[in-house]
C-alpha atoms as a PDB file:
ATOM      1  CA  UNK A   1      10.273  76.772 -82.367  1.00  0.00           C
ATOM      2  CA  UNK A   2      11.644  73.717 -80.390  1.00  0.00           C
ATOM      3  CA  UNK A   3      13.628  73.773 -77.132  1.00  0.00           C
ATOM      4  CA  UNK A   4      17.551  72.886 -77.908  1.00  0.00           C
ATOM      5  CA  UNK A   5      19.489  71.959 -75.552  1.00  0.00           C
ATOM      6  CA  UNK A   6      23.178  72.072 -76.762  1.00  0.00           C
ATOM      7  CA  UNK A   7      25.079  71.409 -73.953  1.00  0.00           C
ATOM      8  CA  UNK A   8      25.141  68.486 -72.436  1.00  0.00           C
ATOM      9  CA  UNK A   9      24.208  67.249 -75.493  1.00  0.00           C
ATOM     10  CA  UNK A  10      20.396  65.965 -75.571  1.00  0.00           C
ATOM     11  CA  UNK A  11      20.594  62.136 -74.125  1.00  0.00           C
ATOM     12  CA  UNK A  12      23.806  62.037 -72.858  1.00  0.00           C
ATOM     13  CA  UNK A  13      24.449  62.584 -68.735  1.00  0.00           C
ATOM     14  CA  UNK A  14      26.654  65.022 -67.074  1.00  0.00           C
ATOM     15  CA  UNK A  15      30.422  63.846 -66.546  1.00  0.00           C
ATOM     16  CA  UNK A  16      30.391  62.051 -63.145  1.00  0.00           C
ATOM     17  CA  UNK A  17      32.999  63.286 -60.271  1.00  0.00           C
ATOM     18  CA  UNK A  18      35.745  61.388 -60.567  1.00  0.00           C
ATOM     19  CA  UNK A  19      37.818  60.977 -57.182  1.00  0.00           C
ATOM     20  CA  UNK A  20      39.830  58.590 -54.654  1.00  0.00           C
ATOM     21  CA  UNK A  21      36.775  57.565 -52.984  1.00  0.00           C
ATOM     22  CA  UNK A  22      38.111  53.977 -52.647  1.00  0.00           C
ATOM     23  CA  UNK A  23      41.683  54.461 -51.165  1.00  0.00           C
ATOM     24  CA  UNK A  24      39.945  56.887 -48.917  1.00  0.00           C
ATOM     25  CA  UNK A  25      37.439  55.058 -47.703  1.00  0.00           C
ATOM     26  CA  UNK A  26      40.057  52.458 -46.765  1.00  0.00           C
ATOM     27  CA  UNK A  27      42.168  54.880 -44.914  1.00  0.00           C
ATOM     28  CA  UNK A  28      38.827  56.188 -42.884  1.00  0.00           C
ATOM     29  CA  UNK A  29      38.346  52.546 -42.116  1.00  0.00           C
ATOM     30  CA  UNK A  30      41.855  52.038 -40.775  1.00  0.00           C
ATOM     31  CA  UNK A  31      42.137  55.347 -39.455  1.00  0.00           C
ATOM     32  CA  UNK A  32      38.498  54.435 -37.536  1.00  0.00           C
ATOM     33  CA  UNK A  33      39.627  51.393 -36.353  1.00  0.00           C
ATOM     34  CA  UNK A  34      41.762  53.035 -33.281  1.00  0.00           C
ATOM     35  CA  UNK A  35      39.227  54.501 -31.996  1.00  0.00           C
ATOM     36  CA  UNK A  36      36.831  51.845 -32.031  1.00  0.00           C
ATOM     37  CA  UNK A  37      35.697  50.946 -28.662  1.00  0.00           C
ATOM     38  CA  UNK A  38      37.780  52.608 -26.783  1.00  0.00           C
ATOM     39  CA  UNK A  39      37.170  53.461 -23.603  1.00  0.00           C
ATOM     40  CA  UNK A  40      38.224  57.040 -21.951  1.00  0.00           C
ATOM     41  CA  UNK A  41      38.693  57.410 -18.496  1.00  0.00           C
ATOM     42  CA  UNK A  42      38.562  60.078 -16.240  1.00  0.00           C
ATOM     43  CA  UNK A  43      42.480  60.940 -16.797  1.00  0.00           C
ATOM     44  CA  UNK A  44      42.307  60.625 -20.458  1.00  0.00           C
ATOM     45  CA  UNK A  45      38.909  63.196 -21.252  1.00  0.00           C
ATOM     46  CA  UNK A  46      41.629  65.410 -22.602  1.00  0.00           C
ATOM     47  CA  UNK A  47      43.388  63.187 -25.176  1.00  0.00           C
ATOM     48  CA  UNK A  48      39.121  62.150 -26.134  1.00  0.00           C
ATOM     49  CA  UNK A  49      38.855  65.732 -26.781  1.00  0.00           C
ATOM     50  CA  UNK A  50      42.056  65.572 -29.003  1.00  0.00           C
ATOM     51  CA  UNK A  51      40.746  62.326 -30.808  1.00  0.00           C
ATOM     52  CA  UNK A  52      37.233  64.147 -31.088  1.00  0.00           C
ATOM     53  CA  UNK A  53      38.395  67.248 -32.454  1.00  0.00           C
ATOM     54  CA  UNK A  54      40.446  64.995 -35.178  1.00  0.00           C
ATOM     55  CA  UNK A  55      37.562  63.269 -36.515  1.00  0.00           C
ATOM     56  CA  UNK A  56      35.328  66.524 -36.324  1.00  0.00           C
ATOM     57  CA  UNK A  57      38.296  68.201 -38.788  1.00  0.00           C
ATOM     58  CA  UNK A  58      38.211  65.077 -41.084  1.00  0.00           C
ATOM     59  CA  UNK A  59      34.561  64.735 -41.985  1.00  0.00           C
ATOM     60  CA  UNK A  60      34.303  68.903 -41.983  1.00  0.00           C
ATOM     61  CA  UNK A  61      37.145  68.132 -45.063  1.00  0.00           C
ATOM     62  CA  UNK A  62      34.764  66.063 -46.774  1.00  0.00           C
ATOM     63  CA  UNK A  63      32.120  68.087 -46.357  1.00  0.00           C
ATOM     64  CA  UNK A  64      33.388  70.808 -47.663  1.00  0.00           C
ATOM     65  CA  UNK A  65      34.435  69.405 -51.075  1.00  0.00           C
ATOM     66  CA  UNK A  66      30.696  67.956 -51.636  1.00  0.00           C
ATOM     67  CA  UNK A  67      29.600  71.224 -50.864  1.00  0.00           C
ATOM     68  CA  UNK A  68      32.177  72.766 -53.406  1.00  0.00           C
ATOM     69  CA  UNK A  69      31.429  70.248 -55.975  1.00  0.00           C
ATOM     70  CA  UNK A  70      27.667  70.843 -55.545  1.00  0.00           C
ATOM     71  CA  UNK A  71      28.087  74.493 -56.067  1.00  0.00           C
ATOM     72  CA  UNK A  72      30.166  73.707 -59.220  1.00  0.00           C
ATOM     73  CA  UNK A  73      27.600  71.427 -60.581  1.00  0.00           C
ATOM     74  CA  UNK A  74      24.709  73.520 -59.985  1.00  0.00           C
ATOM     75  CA  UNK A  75      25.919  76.467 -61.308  1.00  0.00           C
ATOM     76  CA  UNK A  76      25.254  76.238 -65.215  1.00  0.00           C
ATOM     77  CA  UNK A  77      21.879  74.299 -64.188  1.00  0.00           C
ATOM     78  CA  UNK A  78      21.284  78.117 -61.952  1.00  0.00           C
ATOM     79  CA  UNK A  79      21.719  79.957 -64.572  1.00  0.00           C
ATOM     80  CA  UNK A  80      19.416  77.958 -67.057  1.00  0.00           C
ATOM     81  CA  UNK A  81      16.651  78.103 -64.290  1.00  0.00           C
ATOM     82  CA  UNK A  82      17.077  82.013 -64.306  1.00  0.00           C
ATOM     83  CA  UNK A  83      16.817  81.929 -68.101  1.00  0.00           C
ATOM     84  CA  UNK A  84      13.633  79.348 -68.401  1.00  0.00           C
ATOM     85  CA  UNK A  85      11.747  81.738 -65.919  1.00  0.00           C
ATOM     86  CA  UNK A  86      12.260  84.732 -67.454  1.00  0.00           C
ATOM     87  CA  UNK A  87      10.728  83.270 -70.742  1.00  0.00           C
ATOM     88  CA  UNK A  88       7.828  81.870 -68.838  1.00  0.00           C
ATOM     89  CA  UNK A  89       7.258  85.237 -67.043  1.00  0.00           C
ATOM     90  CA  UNK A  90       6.768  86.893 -70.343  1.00  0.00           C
ATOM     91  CA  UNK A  91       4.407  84.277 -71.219  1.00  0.00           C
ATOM     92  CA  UNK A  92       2.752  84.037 -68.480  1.00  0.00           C
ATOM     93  CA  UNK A  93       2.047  88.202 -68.497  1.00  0.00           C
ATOM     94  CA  UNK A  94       0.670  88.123 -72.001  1.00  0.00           C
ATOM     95  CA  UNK A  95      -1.468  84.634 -71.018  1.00  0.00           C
ATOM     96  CA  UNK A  96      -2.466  86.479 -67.873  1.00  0.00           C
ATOM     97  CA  UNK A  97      -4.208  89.543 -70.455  1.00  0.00           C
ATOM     98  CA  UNK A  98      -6.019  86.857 -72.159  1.00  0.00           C
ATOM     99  CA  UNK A  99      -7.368  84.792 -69.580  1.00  0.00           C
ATOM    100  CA  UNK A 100      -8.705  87.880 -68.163  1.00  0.00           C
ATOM    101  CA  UNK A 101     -10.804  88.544 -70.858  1.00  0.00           C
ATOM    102  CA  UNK A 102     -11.913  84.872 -71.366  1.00  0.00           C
ATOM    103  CA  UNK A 103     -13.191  84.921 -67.732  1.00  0.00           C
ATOM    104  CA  UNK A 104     -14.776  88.072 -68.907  1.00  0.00           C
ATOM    105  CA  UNK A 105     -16.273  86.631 -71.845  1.00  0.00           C
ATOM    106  CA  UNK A 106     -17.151  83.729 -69.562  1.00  0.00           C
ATOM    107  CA  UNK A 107     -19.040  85.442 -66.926  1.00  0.00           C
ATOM    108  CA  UNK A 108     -20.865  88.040 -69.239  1.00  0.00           C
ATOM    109  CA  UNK A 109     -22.533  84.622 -71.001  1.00  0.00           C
ATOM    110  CA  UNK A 110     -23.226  83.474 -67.400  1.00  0.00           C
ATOM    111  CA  UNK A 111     -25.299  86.758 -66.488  1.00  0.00           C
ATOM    112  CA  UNK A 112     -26.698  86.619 -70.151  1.00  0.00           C
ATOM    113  CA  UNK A 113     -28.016  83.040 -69.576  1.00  0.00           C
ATOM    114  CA  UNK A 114     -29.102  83.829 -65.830  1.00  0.00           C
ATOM    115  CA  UNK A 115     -31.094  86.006 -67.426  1.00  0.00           C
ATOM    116  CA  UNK A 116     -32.785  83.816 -69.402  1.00  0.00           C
ATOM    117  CA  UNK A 117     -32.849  81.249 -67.039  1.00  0.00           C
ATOM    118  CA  UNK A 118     -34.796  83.446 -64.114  1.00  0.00           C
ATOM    119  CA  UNK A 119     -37.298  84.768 -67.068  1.00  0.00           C
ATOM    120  CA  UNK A 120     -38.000  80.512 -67.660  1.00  0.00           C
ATOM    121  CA  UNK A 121     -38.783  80.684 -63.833  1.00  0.00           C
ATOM    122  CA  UNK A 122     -41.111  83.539 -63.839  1.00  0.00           C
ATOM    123  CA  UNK A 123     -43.063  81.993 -67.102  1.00  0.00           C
ATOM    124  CA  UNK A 124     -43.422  78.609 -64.868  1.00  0.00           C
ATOM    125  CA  UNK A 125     -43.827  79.545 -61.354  1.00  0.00           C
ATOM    126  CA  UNK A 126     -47.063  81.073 -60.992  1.00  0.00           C
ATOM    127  CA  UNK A 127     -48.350  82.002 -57.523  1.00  0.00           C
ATOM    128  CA  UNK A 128     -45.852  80.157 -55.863  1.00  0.00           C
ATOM    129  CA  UNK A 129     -43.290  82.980 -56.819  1.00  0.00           C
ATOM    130  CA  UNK A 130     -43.748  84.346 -53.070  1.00  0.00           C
ATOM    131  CA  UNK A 131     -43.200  80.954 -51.493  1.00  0.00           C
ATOM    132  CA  UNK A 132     -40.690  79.347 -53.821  1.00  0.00           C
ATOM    133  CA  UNK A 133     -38.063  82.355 -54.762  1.00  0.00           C
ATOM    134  CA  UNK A 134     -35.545  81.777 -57.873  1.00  0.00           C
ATOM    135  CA  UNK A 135     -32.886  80.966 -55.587  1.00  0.00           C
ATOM    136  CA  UNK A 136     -34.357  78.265 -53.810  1.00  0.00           C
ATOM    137  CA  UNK A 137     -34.933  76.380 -57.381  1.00  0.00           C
ATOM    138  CA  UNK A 138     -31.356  77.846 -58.678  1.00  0.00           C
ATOM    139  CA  UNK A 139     -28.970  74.598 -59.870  1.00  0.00           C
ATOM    140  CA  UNK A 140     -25.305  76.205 -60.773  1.00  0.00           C
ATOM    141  CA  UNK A 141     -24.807  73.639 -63.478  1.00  0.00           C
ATOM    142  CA  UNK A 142     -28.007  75.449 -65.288  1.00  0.00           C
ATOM    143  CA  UNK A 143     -25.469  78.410 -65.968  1.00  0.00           C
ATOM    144  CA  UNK A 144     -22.546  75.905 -67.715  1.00  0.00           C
ATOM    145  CA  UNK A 145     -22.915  75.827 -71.588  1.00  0.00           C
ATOM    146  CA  UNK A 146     -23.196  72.437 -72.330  1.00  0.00           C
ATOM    147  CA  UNK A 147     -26.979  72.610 -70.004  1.00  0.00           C
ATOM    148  CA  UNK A 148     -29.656  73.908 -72.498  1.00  0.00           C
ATOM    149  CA  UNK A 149     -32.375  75.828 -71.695  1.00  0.00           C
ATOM    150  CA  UNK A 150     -34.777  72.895 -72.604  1.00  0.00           C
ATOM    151  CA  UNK A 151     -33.522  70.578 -70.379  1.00  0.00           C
ATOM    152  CA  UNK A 152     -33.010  73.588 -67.687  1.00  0.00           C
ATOM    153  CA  UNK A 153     -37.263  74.177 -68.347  1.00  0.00           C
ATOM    154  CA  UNK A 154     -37.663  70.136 -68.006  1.00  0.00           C
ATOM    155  CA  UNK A 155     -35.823  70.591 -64.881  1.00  0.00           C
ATOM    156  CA  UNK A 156     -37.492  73.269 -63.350  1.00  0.00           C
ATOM    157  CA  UNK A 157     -41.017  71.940 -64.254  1.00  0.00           C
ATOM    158  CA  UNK A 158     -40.641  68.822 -62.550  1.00  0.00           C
ATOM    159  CA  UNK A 159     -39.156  70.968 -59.033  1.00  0.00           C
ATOM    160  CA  UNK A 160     -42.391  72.980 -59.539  1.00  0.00           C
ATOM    161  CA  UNK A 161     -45.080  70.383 -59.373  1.00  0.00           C
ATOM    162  CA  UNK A 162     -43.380  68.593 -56.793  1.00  0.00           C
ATOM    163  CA  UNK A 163     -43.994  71.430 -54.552  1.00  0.00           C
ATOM    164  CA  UNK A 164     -47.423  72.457 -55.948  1.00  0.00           C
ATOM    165  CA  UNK A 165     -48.253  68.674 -55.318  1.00  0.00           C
ATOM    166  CA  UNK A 166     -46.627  68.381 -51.709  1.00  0.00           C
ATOM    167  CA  UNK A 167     -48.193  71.842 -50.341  1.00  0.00           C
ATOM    168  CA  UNK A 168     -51.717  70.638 -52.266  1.00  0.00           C
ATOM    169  CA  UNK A 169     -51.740  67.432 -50.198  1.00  0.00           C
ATOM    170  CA  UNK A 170     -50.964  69.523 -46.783  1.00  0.00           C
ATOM    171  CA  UNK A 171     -54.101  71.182 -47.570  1.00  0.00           C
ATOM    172  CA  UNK A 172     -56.001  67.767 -47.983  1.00  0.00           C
ATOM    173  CA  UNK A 173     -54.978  67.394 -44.093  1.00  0.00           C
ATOM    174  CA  UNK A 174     -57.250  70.462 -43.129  1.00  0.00           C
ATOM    175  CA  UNK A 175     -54.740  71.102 -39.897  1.00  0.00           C
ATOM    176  CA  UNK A 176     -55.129  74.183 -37.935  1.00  0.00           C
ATOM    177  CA  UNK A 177     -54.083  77.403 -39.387  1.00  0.00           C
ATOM    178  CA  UNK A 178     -50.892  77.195 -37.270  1.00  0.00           C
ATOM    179  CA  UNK A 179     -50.107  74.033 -37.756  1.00  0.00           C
ATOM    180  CA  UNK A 180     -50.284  74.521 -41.465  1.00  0.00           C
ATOM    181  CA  UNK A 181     -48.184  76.761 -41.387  1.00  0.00           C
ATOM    182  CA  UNK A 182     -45.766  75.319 -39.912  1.00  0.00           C
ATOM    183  CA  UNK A 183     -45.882  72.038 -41.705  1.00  0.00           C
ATOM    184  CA  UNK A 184     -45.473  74.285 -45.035  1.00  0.00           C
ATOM    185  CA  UNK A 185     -42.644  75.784 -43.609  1.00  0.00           C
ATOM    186  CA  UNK A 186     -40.873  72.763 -43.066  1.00  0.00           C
ATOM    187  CA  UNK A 187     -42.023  71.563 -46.483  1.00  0.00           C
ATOM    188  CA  UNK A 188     -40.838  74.737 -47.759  1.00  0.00           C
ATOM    189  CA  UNK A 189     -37.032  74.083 -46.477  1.00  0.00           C
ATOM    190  CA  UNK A 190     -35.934  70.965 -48.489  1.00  0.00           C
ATOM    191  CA  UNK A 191     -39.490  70.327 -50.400  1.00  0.00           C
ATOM    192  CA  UNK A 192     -39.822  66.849 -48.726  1.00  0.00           C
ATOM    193  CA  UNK A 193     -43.072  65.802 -47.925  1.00  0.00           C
ATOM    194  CA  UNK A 194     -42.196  63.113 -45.876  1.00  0.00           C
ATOM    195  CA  UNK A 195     -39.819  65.403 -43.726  1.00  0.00           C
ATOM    196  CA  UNK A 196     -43.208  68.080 -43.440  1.00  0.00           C
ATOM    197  CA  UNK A 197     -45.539  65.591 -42.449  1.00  0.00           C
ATOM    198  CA  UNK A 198     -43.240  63.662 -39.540  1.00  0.00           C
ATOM    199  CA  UNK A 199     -42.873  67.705 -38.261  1.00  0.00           C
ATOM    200  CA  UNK A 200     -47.123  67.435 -38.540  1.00  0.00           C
ATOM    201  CA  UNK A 201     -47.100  64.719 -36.222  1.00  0.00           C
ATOM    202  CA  UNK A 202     -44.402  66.129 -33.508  1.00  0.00           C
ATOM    203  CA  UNK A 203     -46.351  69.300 -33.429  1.00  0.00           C
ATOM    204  CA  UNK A 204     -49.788  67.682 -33.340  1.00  0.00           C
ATOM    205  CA  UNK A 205     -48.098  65.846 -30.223  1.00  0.00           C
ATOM    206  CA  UNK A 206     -46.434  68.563 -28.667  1.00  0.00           C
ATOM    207  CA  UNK A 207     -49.890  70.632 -28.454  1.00  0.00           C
ATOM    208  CA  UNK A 208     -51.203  67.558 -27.296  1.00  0.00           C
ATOM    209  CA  UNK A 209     -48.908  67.664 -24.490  1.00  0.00           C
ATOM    210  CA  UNK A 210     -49.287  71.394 -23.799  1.00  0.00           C
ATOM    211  CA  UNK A 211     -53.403  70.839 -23.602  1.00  0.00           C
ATOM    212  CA  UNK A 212     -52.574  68.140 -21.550  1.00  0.00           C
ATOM    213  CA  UNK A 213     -50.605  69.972 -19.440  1.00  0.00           C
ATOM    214  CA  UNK A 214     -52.774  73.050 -19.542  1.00  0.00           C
ATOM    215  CA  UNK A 215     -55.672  70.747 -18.019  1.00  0.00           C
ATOM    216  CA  UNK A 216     -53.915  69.610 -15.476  1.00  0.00           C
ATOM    217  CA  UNK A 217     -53.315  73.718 -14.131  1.00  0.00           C
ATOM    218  CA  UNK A 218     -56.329  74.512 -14.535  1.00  0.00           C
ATOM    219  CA  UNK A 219     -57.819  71.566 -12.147  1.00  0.00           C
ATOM    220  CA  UNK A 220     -54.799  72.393  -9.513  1.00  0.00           C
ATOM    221  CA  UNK A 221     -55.733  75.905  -9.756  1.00  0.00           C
ATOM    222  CA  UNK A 222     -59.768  74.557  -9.364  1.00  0.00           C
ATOM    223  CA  UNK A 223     -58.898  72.558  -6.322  1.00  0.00           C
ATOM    224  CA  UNK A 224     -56.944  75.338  -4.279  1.00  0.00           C
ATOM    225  CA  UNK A 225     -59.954  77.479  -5.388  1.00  0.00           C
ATOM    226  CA  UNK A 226     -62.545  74.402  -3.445  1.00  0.00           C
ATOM    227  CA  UNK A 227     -60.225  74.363  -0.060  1.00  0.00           C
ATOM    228  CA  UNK A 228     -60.275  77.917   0.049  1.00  0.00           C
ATOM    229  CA  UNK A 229     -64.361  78.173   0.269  1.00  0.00           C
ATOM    230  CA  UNK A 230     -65.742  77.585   3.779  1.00  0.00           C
ATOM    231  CA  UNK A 231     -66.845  74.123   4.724  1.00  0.00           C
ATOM    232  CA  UNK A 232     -70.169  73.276   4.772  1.00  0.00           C
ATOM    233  CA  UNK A 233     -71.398  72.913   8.706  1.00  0.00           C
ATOM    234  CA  UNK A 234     -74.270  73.764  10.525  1.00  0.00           C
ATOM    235  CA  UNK A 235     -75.963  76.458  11.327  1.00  0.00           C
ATOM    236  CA  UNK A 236     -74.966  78.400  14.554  1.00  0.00           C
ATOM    237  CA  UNK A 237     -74.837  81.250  16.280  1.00  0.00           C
ATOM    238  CA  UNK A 238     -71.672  83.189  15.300  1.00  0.00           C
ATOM    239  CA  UNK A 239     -70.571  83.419  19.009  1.00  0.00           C
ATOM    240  CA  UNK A 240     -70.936  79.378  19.057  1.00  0.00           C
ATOM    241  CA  UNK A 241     -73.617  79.793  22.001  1.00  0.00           C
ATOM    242  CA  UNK A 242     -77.098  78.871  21.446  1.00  0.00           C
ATOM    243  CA  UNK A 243     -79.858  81.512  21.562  1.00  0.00           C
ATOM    244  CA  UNK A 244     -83.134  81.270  21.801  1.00  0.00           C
ATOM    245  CA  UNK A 245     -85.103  83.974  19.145  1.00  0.00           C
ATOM    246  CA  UNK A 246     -86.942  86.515  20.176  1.00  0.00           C
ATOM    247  CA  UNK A 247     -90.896  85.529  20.392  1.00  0.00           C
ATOM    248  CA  UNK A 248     -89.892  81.676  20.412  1.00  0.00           C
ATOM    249  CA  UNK A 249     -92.416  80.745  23.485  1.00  0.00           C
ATOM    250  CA  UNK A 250     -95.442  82.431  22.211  1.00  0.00           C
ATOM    251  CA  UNK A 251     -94.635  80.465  18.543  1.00  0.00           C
ATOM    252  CA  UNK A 252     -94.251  77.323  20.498  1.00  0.00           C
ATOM    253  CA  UNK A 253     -97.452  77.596  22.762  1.00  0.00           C
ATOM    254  CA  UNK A 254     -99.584  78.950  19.659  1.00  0.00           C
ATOM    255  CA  UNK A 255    -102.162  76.396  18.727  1.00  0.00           C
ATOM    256  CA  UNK A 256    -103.381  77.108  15.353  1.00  0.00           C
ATOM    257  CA  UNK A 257     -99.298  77.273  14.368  1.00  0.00           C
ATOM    258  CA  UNK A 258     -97.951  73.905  13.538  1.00  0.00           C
ATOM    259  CA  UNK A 259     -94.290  73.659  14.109  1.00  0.00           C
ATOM    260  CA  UNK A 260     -91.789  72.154  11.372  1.00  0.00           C
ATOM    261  CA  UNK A 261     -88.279  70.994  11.695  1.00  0.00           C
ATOM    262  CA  UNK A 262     -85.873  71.211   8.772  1.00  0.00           C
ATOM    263  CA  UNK A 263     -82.468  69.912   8.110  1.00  0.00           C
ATOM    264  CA  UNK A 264     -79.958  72.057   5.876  1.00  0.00           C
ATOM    265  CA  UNK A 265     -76.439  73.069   5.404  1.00  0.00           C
ATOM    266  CA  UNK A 266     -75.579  76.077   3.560  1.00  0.00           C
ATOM    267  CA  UNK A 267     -72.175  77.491   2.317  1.00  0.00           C
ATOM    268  CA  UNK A 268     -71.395  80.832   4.073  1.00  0.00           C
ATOM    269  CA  UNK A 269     -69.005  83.794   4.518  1.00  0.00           C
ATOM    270  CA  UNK A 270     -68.515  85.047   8.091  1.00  0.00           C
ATOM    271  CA  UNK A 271     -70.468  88.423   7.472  1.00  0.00           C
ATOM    272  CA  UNK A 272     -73.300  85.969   6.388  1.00  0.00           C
ATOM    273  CA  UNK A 273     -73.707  83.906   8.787  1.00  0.00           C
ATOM    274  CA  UNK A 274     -73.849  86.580  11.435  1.00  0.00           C
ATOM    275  CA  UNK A 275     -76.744  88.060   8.954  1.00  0.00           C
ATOM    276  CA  UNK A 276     -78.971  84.729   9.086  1.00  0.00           C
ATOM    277  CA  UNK A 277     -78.774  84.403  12.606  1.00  0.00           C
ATOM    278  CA  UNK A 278     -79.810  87.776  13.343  1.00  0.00           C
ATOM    279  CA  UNK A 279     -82.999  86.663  10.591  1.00  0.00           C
ATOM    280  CA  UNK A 280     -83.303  84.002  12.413  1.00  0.00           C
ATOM    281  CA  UNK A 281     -83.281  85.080  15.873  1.00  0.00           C
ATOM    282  CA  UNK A 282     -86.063  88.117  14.495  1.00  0.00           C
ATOM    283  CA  UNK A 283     -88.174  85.524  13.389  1.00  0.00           C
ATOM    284  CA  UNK A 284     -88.030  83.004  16.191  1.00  0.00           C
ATOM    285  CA  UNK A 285     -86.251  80.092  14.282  1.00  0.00           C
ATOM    286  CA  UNK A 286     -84.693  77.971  16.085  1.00  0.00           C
ATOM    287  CA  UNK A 287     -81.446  76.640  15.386  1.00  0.00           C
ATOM    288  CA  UNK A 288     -80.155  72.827  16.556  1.00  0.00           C
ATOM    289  CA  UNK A 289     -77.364  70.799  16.482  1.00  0.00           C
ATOM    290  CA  UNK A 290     -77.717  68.134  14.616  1.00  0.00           C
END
């Protein structure tokens, strides 16, 4: 059945508003011409207020009978609007049952094909199934009908030895367990070698940098360890006076004991020191200053 619209009669426009626009525009104009630069002054605000007021009443007229007119005009179109939506609200309810059981239909064949889809995906992924989870692979256009499952399984295959062949040639790099694994990791993200292997070479510098670094503590820590330890001097009494040993003239004036001098330094605690003088001084060495 066909819309009909009997009156106004299909093609032809509303009546226009017929009126004395012309004769009253001219009397505005002449009417506006009095008050046309005039000037008020201080003892004439009241008579401005007058001519205000005047002109204020005039163009409220006007307003009024556009208003009016409007009202008149709009009035079969208001009631024609009130009609046309109450015939698309009943059509709109009984579409509204329908689409609901499209969408329905439409997302049971989406779970149905999911299905399918994720059994393709364990038939191809093999041992990377821990590493590479469905919904890392997962493309939402796989689900639509017009993508078949062949071209879905073409799909998939090609994802799947890109990332067998990209974690294979990490392995060719033989990197340290824990840089491995964090170079697969990146890898793992986007499945761009390229990105995994400029993360290899920041790592590989950053632990450069920490060994580096580590070094460096290690002799700092070495070299306050070396300024701590005594300095090597010579060997003195502890009190800082020399002594001669007990038994030194009888070693000196013995004949058949030839007498040797020796240079050393040793490296010494306090306690020590005090303990090789005393040996000393009970064996009749003598000590010098060299």
């Amino acid at each position: 059945m066909q819309i009909e619209i009997y009156n106004p009669a299909q093609g032809n426009p509303l009546p226009e508003i017929q009126w004395n626009y012309p004769e009253l525009k001219k009397w505005v104009e002449d009417g506006l011409e009095a008050y046309r630069g005039v000037v008020y002054t201080e003892d004439c605000i009241s008579q401005a207020k007058k001519d205000r007021a005047t002109l204020n009443k005039l163009a409220a007229a006007i307003d009024t009978k556009r208003r009016e007119m409007k009202a008149l005009y709009l009035q079969p179109y208001e009631r024609f609007e009130r009609e046309a939506k109450e015939l698309t609200g009943m059509i709109k309810a009984v579409g509204g049952e329908i689409d609901a059981q499209v969408k329905a239909y439409d997302e049971y064949r989406r779970e149905e094909k999911l299905k399918k889809v994720q059994g393709l995906y364990s038939d191809m992924i093999g041992n990377l199934a821990e590493l590479v989870p469905y919904e890392r692979l997962h493309n939402p256009r796989w689900l639509n009908v017009t993508t078949s499952i062949s071209a879905i399984a073409e799909e998939m295959g090609r994802s799947i030895d890109r990332i067998t062949s990209g974690l294979a040639s990490i392995d060719t790099l033989k990197l340290d367990k824990d840089v491995e694994a964090q170079v697969k990791g990146v890898f793992l993200q986007h499945f761009d070698l390229a990105e995994a292997l400029a993360a290899r070479e920041r790592i590989e510098k950053q632990r450069g940098e920490l060994e580096r670094l580590k070094t460096a503590q290690e002799a700092a820590q070495a070299a306050k360890r070396d300024e701590a330890v005594t300095t090597p001097q010579e060997i003195k009494n502890p009190a800082c006076e020399p002594v001669e040993p007990v038994g030194y003239a009888d070693m000196v004036h013995a004949e058949e004991e030839k007498v040797y001098t020796v240079t050393f330094r040793v490296h010494v605690t306090a306690e020590k020191m005090k303990l090789l003088g005393d040996f000393m001084r009970e064996n009749g060495i003598r000590p010098e200053r060299v």
